[in-house]
N, C-alpha and C. Protein backbone atom coordinates (compact mmCIF):
# COMPACT_ATOMS: atom_id res chain seq x y z
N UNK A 1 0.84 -1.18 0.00
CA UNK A 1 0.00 0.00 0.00
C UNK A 1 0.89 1.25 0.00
N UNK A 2 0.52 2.26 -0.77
CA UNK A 2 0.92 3.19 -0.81
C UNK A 2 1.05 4.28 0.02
N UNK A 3 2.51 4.52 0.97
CA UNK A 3 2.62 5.70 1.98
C UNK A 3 1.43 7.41 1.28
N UNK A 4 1.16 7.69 2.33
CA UNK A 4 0.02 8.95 2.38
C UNK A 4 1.22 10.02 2.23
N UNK A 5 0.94 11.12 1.75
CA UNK A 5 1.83 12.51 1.98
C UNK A 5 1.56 12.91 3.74
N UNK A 6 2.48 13.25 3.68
CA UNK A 6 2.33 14.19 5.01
C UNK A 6 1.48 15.17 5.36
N UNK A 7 1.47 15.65 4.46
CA UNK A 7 0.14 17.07 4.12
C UNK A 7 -1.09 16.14 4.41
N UNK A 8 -1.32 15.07 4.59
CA UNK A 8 -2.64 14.78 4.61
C UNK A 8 -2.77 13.98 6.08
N UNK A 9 -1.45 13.50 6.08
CA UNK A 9 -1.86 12.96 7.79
C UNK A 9 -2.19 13.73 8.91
N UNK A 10 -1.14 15.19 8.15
CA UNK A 10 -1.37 16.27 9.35
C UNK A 10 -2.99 16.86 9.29
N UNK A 11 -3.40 16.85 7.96
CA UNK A 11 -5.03 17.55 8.00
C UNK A 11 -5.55 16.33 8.71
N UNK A 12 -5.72 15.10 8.82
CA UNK A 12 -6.38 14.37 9.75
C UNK A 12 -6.21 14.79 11.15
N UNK A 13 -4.79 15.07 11.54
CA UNK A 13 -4.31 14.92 12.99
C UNK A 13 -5.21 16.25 13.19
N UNK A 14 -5.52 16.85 12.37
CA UNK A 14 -6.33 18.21 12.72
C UNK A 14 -7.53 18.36 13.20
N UNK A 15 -8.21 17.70 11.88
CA UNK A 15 -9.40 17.47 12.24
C UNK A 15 -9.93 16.32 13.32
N UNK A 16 -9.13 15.20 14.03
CA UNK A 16 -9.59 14.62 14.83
C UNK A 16 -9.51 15.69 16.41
N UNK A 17 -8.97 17.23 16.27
CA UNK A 17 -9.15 17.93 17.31
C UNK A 17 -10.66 18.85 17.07
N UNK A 18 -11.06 18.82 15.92
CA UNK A 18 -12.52 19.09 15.67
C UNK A 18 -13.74 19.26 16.39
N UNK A 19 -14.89 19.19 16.17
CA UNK A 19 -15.79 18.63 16.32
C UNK A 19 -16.66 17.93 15.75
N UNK A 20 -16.20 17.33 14.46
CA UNK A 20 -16.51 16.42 13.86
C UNK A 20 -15.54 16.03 13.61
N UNK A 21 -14.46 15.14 14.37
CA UNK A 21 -13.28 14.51 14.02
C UNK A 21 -13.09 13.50 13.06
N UNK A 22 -12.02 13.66 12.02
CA UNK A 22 -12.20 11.86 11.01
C UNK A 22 -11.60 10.64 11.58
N UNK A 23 -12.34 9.60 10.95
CA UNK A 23 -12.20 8.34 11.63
C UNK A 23 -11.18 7.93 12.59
N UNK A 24 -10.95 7.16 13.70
CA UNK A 24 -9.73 6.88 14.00
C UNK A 24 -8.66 6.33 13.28
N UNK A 25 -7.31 6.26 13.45
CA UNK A 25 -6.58 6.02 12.89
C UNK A 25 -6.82 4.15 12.62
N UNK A 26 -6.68 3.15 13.15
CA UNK A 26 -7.74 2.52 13.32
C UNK A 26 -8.50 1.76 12.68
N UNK A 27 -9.37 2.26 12.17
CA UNK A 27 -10.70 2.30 11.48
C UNK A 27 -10.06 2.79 9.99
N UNK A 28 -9.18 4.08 9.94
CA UNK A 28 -9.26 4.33 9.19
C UNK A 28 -7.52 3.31 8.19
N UNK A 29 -7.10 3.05 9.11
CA UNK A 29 -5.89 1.97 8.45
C UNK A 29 -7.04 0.56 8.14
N UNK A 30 -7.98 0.04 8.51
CA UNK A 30 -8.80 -0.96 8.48
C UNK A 30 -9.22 -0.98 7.01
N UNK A 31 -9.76 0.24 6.65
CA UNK A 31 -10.48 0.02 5.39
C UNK A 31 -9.46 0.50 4.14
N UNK A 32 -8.49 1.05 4.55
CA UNK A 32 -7.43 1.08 3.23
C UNK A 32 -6.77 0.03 3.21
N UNK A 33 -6.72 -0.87 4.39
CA UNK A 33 -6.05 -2.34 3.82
C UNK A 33 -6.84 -3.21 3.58
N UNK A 34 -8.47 -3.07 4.30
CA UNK A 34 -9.55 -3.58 2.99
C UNK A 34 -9.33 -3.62 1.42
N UNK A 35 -9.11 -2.09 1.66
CA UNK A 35 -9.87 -1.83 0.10
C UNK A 35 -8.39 -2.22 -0.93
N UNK A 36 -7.33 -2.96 -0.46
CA UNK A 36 -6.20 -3.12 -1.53
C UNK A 36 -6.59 -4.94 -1.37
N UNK A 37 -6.79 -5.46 -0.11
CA UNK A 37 -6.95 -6.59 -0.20
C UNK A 37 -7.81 -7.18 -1.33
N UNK A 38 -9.06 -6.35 -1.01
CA UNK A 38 -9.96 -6.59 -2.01
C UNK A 38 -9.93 -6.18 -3.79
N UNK A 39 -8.79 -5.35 -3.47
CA UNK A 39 -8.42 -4.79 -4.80
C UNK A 39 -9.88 -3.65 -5.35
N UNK A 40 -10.34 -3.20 -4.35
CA UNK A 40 -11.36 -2.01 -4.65
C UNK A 40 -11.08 -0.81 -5.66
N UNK A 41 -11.45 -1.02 -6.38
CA UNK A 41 -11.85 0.36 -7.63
C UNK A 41 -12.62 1.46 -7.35
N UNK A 42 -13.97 0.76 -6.58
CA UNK A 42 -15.05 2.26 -6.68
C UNK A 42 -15.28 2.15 -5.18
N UNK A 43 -14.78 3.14 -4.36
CA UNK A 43 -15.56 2.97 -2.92
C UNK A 43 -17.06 4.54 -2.98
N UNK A 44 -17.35 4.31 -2.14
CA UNK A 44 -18.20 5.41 -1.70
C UNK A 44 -18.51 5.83 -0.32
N UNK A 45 -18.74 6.87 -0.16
CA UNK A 45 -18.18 7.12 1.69
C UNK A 45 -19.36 8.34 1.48
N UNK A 46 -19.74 7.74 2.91
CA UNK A 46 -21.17 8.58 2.71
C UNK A 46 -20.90 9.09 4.53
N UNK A 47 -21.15 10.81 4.14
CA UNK A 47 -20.32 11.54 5.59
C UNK A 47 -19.11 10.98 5.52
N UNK A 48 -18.72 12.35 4.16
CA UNK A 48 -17.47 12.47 3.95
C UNK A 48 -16.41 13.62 4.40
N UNK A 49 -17.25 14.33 5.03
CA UNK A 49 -16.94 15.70 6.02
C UNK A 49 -16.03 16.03 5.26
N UNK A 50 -14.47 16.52 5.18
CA UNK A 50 -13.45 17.36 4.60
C UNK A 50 -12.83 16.26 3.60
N UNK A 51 -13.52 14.54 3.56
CA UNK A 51 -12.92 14.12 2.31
C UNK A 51 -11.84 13.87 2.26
N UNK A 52 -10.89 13.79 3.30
CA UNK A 52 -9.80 12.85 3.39
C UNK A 52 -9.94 11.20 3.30
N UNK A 53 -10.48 10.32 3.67
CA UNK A 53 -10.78 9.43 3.53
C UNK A 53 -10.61 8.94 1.82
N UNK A 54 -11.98 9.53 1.49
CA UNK A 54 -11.64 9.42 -0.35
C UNK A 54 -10.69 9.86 -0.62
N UNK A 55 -9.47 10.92 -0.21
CA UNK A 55 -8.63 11.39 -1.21
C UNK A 55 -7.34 10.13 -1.12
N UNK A 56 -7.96 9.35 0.51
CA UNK A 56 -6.22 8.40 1.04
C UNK A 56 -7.07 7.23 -0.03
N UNK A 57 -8.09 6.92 -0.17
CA UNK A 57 -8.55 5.70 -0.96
C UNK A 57 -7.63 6.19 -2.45
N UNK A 58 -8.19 7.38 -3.21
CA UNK A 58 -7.96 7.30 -4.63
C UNK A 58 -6.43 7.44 -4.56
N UNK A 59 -5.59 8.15 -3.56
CA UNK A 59 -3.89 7.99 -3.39
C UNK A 59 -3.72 6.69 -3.45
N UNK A 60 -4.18 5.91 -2.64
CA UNK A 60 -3.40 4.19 -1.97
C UNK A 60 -4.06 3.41 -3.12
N UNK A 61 -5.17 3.33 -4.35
CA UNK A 61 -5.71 2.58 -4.54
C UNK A 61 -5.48 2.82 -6.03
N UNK A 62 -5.74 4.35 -6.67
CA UNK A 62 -5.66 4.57 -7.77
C UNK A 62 -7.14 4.92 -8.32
N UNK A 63 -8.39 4.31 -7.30
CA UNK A 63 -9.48 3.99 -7.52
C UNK A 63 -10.02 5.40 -7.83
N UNK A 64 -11.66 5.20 -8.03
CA UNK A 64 -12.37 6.44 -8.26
C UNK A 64 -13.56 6.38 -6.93
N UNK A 65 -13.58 7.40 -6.04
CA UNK A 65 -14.64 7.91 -4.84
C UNK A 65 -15.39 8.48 -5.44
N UNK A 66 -16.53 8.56 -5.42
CA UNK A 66 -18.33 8.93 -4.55
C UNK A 66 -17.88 9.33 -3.18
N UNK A 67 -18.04 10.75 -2.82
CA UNK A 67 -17.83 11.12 -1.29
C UNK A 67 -19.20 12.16 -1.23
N UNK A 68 -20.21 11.56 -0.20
CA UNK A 68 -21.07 12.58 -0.11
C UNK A 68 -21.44 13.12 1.24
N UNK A 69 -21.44 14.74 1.39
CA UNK A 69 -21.28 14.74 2.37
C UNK A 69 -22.10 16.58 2.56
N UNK A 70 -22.97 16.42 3.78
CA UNK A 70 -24.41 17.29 3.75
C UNK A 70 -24.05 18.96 3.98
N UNK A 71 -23.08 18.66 4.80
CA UNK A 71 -22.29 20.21 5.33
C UNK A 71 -21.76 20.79 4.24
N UNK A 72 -22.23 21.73 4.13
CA UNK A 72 -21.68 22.74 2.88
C UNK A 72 -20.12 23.54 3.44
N UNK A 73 -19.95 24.06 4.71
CA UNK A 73 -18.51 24.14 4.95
C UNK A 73 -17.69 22.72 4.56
N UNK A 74 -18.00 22.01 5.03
CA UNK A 74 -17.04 20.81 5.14
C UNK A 74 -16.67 20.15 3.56
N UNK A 75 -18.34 19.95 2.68
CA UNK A 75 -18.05 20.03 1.45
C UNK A 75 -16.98 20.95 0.59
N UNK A 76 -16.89 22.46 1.01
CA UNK A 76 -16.28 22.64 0.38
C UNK A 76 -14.44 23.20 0.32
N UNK A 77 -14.36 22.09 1.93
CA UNK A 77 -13.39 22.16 2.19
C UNK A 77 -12.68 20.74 1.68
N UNK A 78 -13.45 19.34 1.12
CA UNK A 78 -13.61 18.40 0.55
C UNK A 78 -13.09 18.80 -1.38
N UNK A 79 -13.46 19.61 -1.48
CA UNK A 79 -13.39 19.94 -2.92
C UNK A 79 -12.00 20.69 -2.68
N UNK A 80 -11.57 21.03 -1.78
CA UNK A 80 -10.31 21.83 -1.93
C UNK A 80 -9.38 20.76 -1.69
N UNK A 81 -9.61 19.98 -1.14
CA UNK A 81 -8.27 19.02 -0.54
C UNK A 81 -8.64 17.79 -2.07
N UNK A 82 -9.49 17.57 -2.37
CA UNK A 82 -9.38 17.10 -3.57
C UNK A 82 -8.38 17.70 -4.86
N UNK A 83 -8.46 19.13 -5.07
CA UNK A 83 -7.76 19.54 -5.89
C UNK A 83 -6.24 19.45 -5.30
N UNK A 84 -6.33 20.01 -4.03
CA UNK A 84 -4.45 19.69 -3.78
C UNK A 84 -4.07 18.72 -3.99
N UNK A 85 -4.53 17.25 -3.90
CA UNK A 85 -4.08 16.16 -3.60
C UNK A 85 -3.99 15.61 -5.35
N UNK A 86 -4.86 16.26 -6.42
CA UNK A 86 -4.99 15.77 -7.43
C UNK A 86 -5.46 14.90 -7.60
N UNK A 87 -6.99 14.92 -7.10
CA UNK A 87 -7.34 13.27 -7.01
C UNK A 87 -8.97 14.08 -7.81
N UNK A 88 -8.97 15.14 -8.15
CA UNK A 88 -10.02 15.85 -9.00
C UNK A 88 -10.95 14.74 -9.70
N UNK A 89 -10.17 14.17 -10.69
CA UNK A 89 -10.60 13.11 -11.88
C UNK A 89 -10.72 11.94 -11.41
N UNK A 90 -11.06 11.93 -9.86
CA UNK A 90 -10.68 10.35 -9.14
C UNK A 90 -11.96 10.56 -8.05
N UNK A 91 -12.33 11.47 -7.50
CA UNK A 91 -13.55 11.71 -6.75
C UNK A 91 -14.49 13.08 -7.01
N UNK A 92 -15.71 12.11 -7.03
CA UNK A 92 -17.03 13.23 -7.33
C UNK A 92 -17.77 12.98 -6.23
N UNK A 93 -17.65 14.29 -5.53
CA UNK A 93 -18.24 15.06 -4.66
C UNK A 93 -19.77 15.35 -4.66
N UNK A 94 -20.16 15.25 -3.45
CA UNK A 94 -21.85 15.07 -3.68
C UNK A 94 -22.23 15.86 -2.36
N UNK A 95 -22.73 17.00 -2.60
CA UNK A 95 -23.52 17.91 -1.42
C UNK A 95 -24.58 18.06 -1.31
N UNK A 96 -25.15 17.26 -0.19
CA UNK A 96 -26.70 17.17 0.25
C UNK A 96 -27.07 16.39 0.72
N UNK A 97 -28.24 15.61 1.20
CA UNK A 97 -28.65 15.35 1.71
C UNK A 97 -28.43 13.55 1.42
N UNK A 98 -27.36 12.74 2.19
CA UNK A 98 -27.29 11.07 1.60
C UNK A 98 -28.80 10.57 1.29
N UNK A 99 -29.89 10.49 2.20
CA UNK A 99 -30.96 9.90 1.77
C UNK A 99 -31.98 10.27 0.92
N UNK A 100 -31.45 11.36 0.13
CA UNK A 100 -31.94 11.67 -1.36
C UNK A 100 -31.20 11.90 -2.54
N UNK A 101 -29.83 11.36 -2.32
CA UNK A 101 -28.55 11.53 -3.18
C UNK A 101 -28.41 9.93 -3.37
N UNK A 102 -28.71 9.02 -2.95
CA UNK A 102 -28.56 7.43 -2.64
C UNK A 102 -29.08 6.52 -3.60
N UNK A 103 -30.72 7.12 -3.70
CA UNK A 103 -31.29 6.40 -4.35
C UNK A 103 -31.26 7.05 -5.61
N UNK A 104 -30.52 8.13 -6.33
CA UNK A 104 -30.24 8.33 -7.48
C UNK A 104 -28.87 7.40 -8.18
N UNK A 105 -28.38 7.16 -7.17
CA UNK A 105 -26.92 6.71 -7.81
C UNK A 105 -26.99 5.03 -8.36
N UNK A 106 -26.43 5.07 -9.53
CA UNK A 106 -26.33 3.96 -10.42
C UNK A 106 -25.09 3.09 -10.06
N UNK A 107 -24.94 2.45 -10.56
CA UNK A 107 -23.51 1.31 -10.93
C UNK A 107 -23.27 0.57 -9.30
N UNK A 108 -21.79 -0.01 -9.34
CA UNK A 108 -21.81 -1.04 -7.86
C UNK A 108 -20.14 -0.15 -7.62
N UNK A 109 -20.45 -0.60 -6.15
CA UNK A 109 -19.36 -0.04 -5.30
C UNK A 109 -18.55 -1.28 -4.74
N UNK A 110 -16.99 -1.66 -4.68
CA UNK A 110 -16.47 -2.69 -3.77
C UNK A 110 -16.50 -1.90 -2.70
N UNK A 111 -16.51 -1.44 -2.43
CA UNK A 111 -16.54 -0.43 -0.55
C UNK A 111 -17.47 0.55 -0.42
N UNK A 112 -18.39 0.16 0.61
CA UNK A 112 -19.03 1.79 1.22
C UNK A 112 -18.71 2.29 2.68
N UNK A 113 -18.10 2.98 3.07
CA UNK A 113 -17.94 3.34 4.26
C UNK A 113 -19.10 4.25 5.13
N UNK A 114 -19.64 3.63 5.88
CA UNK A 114 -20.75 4.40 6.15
C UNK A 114 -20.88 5.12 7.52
N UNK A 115 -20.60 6.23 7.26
CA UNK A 115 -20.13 6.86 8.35
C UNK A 115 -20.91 8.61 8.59
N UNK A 116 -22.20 8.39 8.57
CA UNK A 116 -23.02 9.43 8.68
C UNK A 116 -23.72 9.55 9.40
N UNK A 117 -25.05 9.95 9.60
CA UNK A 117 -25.69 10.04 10.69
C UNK A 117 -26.33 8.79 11.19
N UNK A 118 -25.64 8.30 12.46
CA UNK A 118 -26.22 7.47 12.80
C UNK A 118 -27.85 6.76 13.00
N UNK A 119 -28.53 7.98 13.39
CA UNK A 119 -30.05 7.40 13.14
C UNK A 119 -30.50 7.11 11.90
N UNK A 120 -29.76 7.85 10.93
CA UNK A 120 -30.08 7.31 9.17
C UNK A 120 -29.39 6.15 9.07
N UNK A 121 -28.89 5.11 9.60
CA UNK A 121 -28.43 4.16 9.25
C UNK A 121 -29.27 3.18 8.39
N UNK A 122 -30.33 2.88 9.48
CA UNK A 122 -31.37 1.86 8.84
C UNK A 122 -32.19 2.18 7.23
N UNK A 123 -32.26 3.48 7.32
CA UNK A 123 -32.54 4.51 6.26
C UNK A 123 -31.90 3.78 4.65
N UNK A 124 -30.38 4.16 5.47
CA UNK A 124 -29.67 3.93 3.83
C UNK A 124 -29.39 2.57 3.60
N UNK A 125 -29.46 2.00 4.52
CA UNK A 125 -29.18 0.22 3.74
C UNK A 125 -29.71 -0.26 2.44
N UNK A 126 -31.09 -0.01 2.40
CA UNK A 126 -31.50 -0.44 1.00
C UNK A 126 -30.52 -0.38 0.05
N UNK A 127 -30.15 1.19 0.29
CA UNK A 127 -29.28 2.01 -1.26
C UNK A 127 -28.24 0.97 -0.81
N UNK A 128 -27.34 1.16 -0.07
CA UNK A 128 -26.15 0.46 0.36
C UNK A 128 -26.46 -1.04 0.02
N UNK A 129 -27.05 -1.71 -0.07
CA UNK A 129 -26.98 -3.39 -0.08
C UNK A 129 -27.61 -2.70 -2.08
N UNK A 130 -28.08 -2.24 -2.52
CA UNK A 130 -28.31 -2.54 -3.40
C UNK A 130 -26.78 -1.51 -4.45
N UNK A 131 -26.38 -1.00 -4.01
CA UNK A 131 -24.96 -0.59 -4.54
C UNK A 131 -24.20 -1.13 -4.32
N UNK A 132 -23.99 -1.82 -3.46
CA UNK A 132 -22.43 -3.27 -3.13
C UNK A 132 -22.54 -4.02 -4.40
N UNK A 133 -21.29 -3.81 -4.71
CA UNK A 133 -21.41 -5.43 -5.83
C UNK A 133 -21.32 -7.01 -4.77
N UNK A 134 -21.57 -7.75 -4.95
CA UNK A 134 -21.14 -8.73 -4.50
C UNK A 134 -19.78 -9.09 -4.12
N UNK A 135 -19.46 -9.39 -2.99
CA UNK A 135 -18.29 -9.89 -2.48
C UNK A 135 -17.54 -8.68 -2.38
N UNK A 136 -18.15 -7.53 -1.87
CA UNK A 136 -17.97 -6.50 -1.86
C UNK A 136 -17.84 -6.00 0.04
N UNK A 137 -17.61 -4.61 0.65
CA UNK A 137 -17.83 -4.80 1.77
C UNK A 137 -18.54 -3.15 2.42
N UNK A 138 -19.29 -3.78 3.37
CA UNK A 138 -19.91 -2.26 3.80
C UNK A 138 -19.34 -2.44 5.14
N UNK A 139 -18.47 -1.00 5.79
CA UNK A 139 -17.98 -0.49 6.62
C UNK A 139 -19.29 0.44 7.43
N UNK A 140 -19.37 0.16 8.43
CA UNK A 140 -20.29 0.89 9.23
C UNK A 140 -20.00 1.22 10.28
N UNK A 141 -19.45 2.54 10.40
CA UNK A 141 -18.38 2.77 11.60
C UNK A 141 -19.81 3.66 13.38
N UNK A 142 -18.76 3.55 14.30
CA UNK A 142 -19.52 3.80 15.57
C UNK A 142 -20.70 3.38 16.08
N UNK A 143 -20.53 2.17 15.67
CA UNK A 143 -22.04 0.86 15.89
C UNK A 143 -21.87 0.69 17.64
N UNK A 144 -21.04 1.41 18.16
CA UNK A 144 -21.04 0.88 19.39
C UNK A 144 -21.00 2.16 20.66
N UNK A 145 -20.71 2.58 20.18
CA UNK A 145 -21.01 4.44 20.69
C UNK A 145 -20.48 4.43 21.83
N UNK A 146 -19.23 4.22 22.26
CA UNK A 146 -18.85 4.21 23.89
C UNK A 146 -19.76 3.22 24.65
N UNK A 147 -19.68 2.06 24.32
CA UNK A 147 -20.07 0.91 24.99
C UNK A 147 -21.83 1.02 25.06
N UNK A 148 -22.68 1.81 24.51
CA UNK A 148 -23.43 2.19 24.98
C UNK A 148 -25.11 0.96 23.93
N UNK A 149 -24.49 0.52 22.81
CA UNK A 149 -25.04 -0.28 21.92
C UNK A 149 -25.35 -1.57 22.63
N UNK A 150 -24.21 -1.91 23.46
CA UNK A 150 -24.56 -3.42 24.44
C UNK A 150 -24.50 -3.14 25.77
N UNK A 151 -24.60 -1.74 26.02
CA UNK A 151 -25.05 -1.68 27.76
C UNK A 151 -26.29 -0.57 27.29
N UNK A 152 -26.09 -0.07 28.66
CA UNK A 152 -27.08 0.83 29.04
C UNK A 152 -26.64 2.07 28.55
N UNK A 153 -27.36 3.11 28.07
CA UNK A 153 -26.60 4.08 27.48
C UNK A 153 -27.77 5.56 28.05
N UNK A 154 -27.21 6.63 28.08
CA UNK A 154 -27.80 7.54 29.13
C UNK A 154 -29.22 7.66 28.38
N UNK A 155 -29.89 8.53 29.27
CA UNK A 155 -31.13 8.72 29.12
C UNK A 155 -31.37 9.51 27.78
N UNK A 156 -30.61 10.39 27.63
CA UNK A 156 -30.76 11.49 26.34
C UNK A 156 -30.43 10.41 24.99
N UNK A 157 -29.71 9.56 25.12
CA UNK A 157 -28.90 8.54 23.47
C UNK A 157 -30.01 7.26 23.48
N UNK A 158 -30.79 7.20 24.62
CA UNK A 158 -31.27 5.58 24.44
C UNK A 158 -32.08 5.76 22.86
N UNK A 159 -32.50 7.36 21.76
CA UNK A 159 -33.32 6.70 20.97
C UNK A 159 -32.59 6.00 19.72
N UNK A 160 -30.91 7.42 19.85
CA UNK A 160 -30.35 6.93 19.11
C UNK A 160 -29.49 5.66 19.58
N UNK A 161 -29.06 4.93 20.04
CA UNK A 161 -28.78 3.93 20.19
C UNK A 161 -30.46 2.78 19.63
N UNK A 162 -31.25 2.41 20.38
CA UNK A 162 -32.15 1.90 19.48
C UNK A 162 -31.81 1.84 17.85
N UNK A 163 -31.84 3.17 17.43
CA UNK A 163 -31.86 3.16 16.12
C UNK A 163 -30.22 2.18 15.63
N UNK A 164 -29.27 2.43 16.21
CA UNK A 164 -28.27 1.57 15.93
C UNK A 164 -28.37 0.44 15.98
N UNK A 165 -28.97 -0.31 17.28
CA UNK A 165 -28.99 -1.56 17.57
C UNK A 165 -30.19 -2.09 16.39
N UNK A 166 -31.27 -1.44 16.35
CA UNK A 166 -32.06 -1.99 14.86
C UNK A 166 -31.54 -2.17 13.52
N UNK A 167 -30.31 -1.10 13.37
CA UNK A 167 -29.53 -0.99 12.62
C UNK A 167 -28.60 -2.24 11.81
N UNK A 168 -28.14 -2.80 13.76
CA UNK A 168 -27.20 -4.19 13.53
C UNK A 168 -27.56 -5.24 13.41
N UNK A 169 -29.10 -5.31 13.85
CA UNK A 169 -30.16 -6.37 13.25
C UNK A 169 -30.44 -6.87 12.14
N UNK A 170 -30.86 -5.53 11.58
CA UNK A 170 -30.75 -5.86 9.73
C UNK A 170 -29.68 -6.38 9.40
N UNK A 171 -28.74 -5.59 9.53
CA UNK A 171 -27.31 -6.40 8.94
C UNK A 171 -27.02 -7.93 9.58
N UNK A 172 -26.98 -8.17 10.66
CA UNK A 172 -26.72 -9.41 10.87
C UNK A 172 -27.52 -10.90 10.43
N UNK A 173 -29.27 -9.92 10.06
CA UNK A 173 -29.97 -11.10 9.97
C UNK A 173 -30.16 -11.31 8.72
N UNK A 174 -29.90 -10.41 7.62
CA UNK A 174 -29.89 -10.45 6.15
C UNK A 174 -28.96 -11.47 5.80
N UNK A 175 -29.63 -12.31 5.25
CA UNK A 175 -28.54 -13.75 4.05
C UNK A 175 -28.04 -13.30 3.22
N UNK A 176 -27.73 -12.00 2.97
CA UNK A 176 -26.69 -11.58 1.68
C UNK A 176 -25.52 -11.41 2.38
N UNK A 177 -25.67 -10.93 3.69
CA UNK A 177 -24.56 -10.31 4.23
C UNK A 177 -23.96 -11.25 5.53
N UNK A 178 -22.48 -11.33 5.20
CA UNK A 178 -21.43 -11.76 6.96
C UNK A 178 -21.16 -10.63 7.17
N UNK A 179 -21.33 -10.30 8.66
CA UNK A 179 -21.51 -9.62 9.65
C UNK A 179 -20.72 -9.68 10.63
N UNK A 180 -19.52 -8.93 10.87
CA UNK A 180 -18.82 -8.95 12.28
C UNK A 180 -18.45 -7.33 12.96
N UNK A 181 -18.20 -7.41 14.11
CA UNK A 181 -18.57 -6.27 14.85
C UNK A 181 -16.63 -6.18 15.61
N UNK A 182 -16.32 -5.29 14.72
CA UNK A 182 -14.92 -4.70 15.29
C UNK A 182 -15.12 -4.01 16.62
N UNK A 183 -13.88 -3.83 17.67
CA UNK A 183 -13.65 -2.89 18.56
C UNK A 183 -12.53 -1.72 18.38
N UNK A 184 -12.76 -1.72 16.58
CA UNK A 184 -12.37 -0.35 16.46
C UNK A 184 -12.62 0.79 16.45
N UNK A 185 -12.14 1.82 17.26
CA UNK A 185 -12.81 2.81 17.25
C UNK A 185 -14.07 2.72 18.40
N UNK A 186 -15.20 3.57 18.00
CA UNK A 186 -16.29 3.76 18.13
C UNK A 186 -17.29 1.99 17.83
N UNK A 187 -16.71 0.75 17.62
CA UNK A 187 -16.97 -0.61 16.77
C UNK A 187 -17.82 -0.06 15.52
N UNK A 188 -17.10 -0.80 14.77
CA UNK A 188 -17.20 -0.73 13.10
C UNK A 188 -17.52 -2.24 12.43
N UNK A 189 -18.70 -2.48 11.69
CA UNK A 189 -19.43 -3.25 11.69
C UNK A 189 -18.64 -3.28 9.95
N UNK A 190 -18.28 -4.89 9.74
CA UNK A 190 -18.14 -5.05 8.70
C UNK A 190 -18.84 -6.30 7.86
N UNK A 191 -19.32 -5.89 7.14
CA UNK A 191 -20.39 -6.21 6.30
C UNK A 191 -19.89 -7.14 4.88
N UNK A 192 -19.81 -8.10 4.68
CA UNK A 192 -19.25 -8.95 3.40
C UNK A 192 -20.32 -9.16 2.67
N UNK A 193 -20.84 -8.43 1.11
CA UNK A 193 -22.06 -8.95 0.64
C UNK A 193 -21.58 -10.24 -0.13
N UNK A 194 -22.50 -11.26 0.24
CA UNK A 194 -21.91 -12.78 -0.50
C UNK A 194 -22.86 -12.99 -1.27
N UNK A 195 -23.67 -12.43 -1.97
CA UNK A 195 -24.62 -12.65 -3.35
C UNK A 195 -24.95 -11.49 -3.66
């Protein structure tokens, strides 16, 4: 796999002081050695905030990103780090809303990283299981929210947690998909579509 520039590890190390920090390191070494194992071409990353993610996929992979992502600051701080990095002709950028940007999109993805609003989880699966190609993999990061998915979780998160834990249901009980539950990060649910 291909070493990252420096310029881009440091914009991560940045933004994980944020308030919308990007993935852990982690999580985020997990799915770039996915996506070479698998030899991934097209990923798509949905809550793509500033778009590092897609720019380390189309660097390490060569591939072409789908990064969509609702924040119009963050989008178009996504479109800038795209052009530095030269990965322009390698990721198309998508601002608005994932669960009406989803069900427009055509063709199959070997990777979706799904890393958006958690209560939309259950939401986007359809799109997501029906954009995986087969033998393909869906990344579903912070399935576990500070322990809070398999314990008790405070009074203010119990709806969103629900919505997660319904979340990991679908995925686990669907026959298209193997299902295992990392303790990376936030746990990151990885998804193998096998038909």
């Amino acid at each position: 796999m291909k070493e990252l520039p420096a310029r881009l590890n440091a914009l991560r190390e940045k933004a994980k002081q944020g308030r919308d920090p990007a993935c852990p390191d982690e999580t985020f070494s997990f799915l770039l050695e996915t996506a070479a194992k698998i030899g991934a071409e097209r990923m798509l990353e949905i809550g793509a905030a500033e778009g590092l993610t897609s720019v380390a996929f189309s660097l390490c992979t060569g591939g072409q990103a789908t990064a969509i992502e609702r924040d119009g600051e963050r989008a178009a701080r996504m479109r800038e780090h795209v052009r530095e990095f030269g990965v322009a002709d390698k990721i198309t950028v998508l601002e608005g809303d994932a669960g009406e940007i989803l069900p427009m999109l055509g063709g199959e993805y070997d990777l979706i990283f799904l890393d958006g609003p958690k209560v939309q989880y259950r939401r986007y699966f359809p799109d997501c299981k029906r954009l995986l190609a087969a033998g393909g993999y869906l990344l579903s990061d912070d399935v576990l929210l500070f322990g809070w998915v398999r314990g008790e979780p405070p009074k203010k998160r119990r709806m969103l947690v629900e919505h997660i834990r319904e979340y990991l249901a679908l995925l686990t009980d669907d026959p298209d998909f193997e299902t295992e539950i990392l303790q990376l990060g936030e746990g990151l649910a990885v998804s193998r579509k096998i038909r």
